[in-house]
PDB file of N, CA and C in Angstrom:
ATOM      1  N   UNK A   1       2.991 -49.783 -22.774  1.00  0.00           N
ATOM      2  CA  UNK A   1       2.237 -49.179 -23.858  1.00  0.00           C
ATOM      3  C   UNK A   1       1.779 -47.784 -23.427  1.00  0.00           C
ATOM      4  N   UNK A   2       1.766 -46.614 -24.453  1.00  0.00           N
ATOM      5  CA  UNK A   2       1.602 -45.447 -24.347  1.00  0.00           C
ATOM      6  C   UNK A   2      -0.553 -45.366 -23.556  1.00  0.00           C
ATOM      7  N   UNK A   3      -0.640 -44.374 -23.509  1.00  0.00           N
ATOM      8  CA  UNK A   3      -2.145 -44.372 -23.397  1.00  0.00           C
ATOM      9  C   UNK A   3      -3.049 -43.994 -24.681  1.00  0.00           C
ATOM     10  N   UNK A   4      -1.935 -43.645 -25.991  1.00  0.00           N
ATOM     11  CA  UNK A   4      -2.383 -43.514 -27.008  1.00  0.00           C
ATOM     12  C   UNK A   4      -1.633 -43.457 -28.610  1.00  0.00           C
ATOM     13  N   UNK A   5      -1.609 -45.206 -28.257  1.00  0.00           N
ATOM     14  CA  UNK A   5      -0.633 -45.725 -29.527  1.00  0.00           C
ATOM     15  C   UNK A   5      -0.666 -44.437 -30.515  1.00  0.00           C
ATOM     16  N   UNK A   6      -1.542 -44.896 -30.845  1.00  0.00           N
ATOM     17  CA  UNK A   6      -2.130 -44.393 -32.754  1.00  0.00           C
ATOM     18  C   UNK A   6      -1.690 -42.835 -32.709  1.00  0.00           C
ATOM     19  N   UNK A   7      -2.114 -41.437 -31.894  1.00  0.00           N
ATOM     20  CA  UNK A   7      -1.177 -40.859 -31.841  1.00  0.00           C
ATOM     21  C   UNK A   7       0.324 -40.579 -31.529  1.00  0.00           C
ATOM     22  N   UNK A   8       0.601 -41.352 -30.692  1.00  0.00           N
ATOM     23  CA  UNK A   8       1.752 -41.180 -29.678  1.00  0.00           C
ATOM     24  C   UNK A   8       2.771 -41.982 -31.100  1.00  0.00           C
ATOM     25  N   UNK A   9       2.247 -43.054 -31.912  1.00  0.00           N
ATOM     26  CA  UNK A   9       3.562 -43.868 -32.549  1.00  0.00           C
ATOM     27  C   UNK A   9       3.313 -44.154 -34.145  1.00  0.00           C
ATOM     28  N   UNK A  10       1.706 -44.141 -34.092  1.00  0.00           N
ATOM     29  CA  UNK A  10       1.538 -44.695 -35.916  1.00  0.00           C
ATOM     30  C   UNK A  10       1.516 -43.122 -36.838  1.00  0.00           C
ATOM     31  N   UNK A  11       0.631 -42.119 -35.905  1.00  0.00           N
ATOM     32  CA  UNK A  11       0.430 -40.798 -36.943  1.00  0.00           C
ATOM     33  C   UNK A  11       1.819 -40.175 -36.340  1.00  0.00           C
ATOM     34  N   UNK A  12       2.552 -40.255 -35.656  1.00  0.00           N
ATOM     35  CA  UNK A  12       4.088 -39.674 -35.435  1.00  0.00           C
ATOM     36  C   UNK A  12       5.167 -40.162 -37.094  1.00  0.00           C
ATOM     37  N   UNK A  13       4.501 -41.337 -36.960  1.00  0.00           N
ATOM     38  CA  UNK A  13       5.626 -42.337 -37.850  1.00  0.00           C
ATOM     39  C   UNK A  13       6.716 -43.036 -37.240  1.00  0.00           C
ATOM     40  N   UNK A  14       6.488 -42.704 -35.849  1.00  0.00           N
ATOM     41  CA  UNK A  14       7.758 -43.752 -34.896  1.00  0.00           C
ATOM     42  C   UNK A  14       7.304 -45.104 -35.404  1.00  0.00           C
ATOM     43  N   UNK A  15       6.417 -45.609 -35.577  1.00  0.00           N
ATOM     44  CA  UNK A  15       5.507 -46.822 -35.774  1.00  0.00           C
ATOM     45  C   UNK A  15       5.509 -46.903 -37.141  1.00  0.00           C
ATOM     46  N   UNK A  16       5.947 -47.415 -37.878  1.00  0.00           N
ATOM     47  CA  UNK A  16       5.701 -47.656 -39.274  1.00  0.00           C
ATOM     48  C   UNK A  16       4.636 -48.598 -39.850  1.00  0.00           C
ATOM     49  N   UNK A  17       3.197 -48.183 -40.845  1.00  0.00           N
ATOM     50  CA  UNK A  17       1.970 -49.545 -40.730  1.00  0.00           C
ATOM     51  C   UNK A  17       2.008 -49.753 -42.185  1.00  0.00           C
ATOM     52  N   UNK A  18       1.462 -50.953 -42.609  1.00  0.00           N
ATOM     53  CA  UNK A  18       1.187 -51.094 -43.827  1.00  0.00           C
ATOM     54  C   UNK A  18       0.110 -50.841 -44.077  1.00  0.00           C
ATOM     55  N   UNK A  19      -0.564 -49.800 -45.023  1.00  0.00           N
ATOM     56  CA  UNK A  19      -1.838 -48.919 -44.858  1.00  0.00           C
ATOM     57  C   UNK A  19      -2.826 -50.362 -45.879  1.00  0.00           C
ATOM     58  N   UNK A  20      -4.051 -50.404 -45.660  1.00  0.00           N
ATOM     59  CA  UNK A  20      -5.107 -51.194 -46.647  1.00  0.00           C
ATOM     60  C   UNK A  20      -5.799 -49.912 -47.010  1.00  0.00           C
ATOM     61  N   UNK A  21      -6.331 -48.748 -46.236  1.00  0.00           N
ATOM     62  CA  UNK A  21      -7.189 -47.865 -47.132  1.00  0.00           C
ATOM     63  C   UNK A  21      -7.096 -46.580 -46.055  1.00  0.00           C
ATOM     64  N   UNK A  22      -7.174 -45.392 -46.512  1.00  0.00           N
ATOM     65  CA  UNK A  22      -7.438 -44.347 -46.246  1.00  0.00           C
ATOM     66  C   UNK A  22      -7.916 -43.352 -46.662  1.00  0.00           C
ATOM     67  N   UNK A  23      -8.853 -42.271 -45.882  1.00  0.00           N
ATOM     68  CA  UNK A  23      -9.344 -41.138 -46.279  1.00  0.00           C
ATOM     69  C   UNK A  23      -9.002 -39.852 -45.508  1.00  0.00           C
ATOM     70  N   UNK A  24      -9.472 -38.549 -46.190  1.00  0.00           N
ATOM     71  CA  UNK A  24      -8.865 -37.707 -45.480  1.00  0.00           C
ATOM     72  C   UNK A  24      -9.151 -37.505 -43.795  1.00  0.00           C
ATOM     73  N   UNK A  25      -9.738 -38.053 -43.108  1.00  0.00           N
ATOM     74  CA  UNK A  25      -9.868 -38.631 -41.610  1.00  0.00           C
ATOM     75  C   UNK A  25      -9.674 -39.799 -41.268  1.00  0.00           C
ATOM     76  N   UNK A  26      -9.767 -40.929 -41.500  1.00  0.00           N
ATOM     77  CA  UNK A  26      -9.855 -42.761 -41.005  1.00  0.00           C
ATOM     78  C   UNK A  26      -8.058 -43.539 -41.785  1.00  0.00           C
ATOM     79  N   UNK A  27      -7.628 -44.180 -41.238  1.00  0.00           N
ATOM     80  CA  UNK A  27      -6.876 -44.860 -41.508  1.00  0.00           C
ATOM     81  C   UNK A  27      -6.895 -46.057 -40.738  1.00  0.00           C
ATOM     82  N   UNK A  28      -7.007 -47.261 -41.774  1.00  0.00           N
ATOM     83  CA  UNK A  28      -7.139 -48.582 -41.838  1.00  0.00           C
ATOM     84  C   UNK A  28      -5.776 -49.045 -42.665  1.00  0.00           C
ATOM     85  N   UNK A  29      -5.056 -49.549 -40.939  1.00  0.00           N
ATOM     86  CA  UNK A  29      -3.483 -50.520 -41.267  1.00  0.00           C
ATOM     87  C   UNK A  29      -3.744 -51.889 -40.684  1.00  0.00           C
ATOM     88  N   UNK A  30      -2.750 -53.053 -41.630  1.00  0.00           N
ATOM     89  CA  UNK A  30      -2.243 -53.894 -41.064  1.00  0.00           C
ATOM     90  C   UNK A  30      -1.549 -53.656 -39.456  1.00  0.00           C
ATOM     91  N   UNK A  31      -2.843 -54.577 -38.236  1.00  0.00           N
ATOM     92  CA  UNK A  31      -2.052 -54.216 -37.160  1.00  0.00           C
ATOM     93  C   UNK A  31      -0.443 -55.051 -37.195  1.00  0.00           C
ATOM     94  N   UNK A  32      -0.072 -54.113 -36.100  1.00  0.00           N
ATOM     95  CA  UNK A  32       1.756 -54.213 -36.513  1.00  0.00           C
ATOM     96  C   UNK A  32       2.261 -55.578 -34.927  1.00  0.00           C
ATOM     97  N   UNK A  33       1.445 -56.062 -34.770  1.00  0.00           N
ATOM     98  CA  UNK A  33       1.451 -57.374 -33.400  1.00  0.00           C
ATOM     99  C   UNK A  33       0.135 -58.444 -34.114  1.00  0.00           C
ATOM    100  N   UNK A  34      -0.521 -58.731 -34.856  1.00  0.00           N
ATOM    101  CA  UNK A  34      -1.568 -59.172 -34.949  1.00  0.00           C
ATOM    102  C   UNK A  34      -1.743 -60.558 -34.092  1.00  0.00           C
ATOM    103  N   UNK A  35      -2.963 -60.286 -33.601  1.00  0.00           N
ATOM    104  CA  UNK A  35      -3.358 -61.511 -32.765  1.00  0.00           C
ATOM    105  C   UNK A  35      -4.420 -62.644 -33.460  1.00  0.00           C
ATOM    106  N   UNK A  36      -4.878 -61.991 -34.964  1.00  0.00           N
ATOM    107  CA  UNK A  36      -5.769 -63.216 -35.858  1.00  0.00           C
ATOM    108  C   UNK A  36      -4.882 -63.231 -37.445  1.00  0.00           C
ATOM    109  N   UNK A  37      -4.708 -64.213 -37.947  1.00  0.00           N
ATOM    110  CA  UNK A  37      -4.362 -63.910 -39.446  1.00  0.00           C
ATOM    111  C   UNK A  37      -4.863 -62.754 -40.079  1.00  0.00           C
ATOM    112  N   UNK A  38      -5.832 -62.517 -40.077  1.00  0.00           N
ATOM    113  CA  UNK A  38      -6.121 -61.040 -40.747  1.00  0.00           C
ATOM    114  C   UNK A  38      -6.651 -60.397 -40.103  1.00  0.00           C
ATOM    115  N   UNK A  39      -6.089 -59.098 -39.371  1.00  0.00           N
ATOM    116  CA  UNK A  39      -6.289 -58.221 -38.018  1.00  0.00           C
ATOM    117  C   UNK A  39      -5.726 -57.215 -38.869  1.00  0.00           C
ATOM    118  N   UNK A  40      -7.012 -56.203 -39.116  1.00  0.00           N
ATOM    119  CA  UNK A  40      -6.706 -55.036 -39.563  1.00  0.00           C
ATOM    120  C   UNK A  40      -7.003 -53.848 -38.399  1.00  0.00           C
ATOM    121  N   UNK A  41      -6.620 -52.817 -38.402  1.00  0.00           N
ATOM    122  CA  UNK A  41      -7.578 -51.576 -37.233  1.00  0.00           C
ATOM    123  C   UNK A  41      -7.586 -50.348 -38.399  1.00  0.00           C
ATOM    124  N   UNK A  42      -8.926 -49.987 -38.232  1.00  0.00           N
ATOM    125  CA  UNK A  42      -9.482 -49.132 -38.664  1.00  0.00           C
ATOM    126  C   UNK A  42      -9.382 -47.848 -37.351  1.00  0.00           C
ATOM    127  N   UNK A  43      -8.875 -46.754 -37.709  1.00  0.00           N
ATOM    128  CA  UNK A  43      -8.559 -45.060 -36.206  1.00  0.00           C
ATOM    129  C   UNK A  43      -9.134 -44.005 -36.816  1.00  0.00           C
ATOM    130  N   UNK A  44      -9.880 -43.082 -36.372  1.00  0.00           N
ATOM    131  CA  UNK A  44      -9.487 -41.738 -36.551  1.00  0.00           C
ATOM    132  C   UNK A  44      -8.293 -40.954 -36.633  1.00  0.00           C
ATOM    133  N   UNK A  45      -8.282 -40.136 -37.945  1.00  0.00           N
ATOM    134  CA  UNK A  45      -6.526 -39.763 -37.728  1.00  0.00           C
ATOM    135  C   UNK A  45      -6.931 -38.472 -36.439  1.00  0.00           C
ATOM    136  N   UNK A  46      -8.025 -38.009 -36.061  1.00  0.00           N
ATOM    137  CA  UNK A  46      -7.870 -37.305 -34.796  1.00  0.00           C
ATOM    138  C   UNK A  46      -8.206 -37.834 -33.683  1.00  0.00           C
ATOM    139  N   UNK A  47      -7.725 -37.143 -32.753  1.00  0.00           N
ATOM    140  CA  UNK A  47      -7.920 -37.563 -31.677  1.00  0.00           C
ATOM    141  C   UNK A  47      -9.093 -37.834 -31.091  1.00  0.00           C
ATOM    142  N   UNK A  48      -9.997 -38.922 -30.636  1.00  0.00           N
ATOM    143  CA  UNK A  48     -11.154 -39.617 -30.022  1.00  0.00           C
ATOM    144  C   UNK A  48     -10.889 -40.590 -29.008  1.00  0.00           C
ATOM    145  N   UNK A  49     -11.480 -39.853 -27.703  1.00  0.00           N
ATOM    146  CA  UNK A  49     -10.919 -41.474 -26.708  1.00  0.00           C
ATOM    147  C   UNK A  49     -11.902 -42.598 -26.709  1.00  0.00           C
ATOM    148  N   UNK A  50     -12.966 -42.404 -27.565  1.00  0.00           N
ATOM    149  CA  UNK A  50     -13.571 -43.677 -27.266  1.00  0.00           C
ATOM    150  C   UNK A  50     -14.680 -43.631 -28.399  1.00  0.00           C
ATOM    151  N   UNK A  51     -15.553 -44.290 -28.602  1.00  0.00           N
ATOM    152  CA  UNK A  51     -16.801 -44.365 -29.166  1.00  0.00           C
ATOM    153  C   UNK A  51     -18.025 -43.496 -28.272  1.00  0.00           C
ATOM    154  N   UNK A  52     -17.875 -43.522 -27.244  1.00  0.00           N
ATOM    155  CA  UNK A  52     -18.738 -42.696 -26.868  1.00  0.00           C
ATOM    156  C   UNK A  52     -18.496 -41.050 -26.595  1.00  0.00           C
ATOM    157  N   UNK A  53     -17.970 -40.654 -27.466  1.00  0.00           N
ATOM    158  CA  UNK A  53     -17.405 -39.253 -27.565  1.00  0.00           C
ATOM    159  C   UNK A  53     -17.177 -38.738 -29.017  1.00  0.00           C
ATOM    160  N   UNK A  54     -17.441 -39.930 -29.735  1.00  0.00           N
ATOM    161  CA  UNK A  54     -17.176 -39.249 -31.617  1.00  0.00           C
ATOM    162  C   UNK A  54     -18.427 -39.250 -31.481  1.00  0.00           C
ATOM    163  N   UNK A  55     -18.027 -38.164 -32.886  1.00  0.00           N
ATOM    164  CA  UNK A  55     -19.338 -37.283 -33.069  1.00  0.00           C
ATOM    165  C   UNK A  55     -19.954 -38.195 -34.448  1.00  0.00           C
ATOM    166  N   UNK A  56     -21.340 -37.854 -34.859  1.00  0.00           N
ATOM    167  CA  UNK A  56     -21.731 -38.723 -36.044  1.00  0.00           C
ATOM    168  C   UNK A  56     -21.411 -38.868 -37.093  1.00  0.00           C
ATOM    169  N   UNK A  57     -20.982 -37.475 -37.417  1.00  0.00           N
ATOM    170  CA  UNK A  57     -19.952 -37.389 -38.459  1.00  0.00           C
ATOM    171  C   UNK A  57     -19.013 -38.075 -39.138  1.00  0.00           C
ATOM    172  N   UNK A  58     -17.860 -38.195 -37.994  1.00  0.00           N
ATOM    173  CA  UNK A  58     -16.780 -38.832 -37.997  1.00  0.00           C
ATOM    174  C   UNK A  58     -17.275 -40.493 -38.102  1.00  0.00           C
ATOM    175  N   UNK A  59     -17.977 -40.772 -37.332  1.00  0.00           N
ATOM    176  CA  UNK A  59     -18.439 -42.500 -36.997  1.00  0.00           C
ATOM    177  C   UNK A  59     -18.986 -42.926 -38.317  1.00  0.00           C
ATOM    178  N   UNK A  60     -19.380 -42.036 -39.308  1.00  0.00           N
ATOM    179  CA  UNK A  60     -20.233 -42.352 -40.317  1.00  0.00           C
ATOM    180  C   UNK A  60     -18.984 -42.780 -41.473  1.00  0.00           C
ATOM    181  N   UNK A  61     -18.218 -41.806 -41.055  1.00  0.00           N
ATOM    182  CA  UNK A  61     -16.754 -42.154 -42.476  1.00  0.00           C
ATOM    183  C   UNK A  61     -16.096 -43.272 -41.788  1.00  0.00           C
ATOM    184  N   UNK A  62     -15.799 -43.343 -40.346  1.00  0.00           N
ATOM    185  CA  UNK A  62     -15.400 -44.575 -39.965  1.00  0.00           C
ATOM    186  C   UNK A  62     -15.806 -45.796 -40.345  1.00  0.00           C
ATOM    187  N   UNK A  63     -17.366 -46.069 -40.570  1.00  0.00           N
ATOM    188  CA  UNK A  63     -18.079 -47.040 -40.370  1.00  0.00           C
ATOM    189  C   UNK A  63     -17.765 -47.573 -42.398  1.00  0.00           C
ATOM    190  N   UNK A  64     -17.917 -46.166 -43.116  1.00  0.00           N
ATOM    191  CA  UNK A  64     -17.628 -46.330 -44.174  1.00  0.00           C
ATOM    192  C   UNK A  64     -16.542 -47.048 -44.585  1.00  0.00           C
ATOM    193  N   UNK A  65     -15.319 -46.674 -44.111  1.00  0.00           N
ATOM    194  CA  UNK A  65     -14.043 -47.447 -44.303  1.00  0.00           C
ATOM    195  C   UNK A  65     -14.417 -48.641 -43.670  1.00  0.00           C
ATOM    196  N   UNK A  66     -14.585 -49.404 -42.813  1.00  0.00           N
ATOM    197  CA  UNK A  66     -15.031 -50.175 -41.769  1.00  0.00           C
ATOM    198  C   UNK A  66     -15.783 -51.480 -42.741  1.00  0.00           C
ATOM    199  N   UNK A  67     -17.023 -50.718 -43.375  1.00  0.00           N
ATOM    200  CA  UNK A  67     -17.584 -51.334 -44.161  1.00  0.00           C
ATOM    201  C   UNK A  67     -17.351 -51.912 -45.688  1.00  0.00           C
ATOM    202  N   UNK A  68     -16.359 -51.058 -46.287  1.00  0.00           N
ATOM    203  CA  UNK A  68     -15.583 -51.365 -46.825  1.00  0.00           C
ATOM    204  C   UNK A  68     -14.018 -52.374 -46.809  1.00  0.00           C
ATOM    205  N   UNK A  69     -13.751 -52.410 -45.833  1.00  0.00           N
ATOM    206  CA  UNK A  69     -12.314 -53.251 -45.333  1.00  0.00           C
ATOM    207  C   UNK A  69     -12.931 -54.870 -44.970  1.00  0.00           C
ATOM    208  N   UNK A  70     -14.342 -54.520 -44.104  1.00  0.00           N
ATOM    209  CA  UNK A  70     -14.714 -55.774 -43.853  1.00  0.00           C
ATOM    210  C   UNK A  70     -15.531 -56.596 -44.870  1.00  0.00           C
ATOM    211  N   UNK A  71     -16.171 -55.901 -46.217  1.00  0.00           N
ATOM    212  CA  UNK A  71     -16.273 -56.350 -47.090  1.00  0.00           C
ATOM    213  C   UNK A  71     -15.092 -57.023 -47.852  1.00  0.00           C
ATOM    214  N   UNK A  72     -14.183 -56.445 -47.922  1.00  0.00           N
ATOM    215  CA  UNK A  72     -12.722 -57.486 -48.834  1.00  0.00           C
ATOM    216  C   UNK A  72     -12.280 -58.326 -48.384  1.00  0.00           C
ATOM    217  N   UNK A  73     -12.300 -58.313 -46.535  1.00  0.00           N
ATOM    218  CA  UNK A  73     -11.596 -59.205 -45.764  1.00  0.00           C
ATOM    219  C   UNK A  73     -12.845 -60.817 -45.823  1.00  0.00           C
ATOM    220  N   UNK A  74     -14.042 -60.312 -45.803  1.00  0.00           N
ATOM    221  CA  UNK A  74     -15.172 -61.336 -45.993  1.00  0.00           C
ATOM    222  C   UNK A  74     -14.821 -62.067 -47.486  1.00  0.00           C
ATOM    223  N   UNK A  75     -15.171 -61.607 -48.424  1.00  0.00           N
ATOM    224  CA  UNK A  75     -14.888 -61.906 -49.674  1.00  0.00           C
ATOM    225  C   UNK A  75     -13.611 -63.007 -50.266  1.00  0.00           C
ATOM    226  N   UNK A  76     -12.425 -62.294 -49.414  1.00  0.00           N
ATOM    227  CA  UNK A  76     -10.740 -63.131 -49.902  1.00  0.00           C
ATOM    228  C   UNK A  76     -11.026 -64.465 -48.810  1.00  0.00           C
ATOM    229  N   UNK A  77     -11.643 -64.252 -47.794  1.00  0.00           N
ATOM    230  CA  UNK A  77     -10.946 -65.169 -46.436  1.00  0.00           C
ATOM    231  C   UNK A  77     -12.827 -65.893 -45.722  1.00  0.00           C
ATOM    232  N   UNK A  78     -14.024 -65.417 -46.610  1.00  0.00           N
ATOM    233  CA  UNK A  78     -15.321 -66.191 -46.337  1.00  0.00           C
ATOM    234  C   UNK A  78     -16.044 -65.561 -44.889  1.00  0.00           C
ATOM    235  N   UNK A  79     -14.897 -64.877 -43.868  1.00  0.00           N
ATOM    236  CA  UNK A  79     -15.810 -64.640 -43.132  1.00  0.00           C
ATOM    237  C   UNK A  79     -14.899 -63.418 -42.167  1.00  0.00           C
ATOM    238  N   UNK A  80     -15.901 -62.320 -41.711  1.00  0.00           N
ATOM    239  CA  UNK A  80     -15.239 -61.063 -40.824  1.00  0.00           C
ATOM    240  C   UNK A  80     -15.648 -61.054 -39.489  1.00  0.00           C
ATOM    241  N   UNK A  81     -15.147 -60.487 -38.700  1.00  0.00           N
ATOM    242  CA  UNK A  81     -15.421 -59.841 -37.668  1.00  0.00           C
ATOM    243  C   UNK A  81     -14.921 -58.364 -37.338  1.00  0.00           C
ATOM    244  N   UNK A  82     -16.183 -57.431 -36.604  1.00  0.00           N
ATOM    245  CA  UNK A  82     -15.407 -56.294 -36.650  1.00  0.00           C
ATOM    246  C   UNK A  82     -15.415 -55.942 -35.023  1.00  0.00           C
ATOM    247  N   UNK A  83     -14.626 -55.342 -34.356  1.00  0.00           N
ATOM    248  CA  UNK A  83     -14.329 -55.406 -32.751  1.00  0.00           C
ATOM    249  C   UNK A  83     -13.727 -53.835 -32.144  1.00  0.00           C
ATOM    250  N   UNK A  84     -14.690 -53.442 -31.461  1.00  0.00           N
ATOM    251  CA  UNK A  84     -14.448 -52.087 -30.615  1.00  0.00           C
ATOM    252  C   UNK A  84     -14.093 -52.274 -29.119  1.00  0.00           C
ATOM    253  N   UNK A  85     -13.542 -51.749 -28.356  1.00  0.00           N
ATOM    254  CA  UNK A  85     -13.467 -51.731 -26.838  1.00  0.00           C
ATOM    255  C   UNK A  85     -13.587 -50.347 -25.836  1.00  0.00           C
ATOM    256  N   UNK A  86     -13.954 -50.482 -25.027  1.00  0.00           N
ATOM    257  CA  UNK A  86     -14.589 -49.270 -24.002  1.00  0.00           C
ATOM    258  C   UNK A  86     -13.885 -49.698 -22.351  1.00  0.00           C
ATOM    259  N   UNK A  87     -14.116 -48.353 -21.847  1.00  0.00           N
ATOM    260  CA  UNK A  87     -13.447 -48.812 -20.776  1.00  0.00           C
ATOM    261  C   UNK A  87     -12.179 -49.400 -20.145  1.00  0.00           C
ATOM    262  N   UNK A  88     -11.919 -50.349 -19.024  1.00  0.00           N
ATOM    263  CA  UNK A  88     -10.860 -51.244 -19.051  1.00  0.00           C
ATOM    264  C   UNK A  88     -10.239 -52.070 -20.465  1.00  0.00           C
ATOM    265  N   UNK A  89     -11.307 -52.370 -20.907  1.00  0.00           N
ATOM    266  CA  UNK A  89     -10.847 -53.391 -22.395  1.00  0.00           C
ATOM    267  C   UNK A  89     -10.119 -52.744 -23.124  1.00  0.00           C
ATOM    268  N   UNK A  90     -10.058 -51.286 -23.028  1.00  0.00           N
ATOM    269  CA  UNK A  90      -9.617 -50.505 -24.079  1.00  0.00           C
ATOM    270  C   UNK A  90      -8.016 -49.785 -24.061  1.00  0.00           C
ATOM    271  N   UNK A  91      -7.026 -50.638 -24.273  1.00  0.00           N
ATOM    272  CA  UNK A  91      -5.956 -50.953 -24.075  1.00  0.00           C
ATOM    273  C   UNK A  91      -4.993 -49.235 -24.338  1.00  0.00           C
ATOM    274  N   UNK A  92      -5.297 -48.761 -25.848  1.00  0.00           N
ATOM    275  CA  UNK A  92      -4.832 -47.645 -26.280  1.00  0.00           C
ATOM    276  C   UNK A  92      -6.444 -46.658 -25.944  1.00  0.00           C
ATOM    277  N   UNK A  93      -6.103 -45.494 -25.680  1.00  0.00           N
ATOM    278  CA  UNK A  93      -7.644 -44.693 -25.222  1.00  0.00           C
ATOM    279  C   UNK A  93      -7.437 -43.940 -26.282  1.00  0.00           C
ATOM    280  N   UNK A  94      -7.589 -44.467 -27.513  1.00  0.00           N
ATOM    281  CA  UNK A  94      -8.017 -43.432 -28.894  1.00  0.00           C
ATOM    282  C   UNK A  94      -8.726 -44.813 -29.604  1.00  0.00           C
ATOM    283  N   UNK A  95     -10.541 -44.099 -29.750  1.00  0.00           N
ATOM    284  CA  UNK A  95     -10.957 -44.764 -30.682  1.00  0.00           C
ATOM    285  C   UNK A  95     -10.563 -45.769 -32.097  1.00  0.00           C
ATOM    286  N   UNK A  96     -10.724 -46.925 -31.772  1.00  0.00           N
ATOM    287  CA  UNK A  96     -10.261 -47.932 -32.739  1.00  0.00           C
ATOM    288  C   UNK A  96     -11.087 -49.031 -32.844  1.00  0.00           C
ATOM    289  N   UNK A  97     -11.151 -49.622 -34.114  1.00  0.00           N
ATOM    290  CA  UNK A  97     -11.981 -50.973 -34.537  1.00  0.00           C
ATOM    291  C   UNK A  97     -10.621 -51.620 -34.946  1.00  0.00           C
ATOM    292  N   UNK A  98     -11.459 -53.256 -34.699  1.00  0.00           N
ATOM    293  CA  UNK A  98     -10.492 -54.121 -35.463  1.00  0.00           C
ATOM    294  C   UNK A  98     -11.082 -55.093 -36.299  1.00  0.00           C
ATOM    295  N   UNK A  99     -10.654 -55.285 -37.750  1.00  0.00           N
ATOM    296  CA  UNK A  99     -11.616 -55.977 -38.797  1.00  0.00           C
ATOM    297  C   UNK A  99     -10.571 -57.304 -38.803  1.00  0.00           C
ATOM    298  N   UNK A 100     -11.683 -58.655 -38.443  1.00  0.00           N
ATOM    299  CA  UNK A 100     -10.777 -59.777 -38.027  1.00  0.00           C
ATOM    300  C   UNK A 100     -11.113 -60.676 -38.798  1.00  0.00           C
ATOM    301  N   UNK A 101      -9.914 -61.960 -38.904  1.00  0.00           N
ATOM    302  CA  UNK A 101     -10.613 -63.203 -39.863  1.00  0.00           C
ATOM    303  C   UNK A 101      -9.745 -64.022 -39.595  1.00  0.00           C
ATOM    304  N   UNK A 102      -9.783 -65.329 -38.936  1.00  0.00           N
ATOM    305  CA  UNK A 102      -9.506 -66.725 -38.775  1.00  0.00           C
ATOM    306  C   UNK A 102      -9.653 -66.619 -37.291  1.00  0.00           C
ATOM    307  N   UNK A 103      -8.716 -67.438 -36.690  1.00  0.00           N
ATOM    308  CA  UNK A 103      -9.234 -68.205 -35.688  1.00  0.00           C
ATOM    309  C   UNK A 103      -7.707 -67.490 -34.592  1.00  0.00           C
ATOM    310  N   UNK A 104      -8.346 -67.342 -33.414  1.00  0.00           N
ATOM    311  CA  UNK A 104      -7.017 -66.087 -32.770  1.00  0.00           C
ATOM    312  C   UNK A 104      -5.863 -66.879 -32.405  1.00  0.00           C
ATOM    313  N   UNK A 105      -4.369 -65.765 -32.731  1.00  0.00           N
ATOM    314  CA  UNK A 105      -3.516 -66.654 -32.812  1.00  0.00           C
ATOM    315  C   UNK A 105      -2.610 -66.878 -31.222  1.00  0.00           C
ATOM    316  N   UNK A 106      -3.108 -65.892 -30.715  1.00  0.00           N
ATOM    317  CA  UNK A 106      -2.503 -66.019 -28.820  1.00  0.00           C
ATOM    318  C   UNK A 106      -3.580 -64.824 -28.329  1.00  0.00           C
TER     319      UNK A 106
END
């Protein structure tokens, strides 16, 4: 894996996603490996390596989409989860959430 999927393969278009919502900064796709029945990720379309480096700005439209995605996913499927990582945990180093629902599948 690259050190930064989301640029390096989804905003290239090497990566092809099925979009749920976007604005002119945040894009929220069907992840393209999902590890829960409904595993969405919410990115910055710019570049951010982490949560502790976006600015408030940006975190505020994030959180917006965020709050919005995990509202529909609650609603169709009864219950959400939403999931950030830092550090080691943080597999791709460009800021990302993941809006989750059922029970994990590996």
């Amino acid at each position: 894996m690259t050190e930064d999927f989301y640029c390096d393969e989804v905003f290239s278009g090497k990566t092809p996603v099925e979009k749920v919502l976007e604005t002119e900064s945040v894009l929220a796709y069907h992840h393209t490996r999902p590890f829960w029945p409904v595993h969405i990720v919410v990115v910055p379309k710019q570049h951010v390596p982490s949560l502790l480096e976006v600015s408030d700005e940006l975190l505020t439209e994030i959180f917006g989409v965020i709050k919005q995605v995990a509202a529909e996913v609650k609603d169709e499927h009864g219950a959400a989860r939403v999931l950030t990582n830092l550090g080691e945990y943080q597999d791709s180093k460009h800021l990302h959430f993941h809006v989750l629902s059922g029970e994990q599948m590996r």
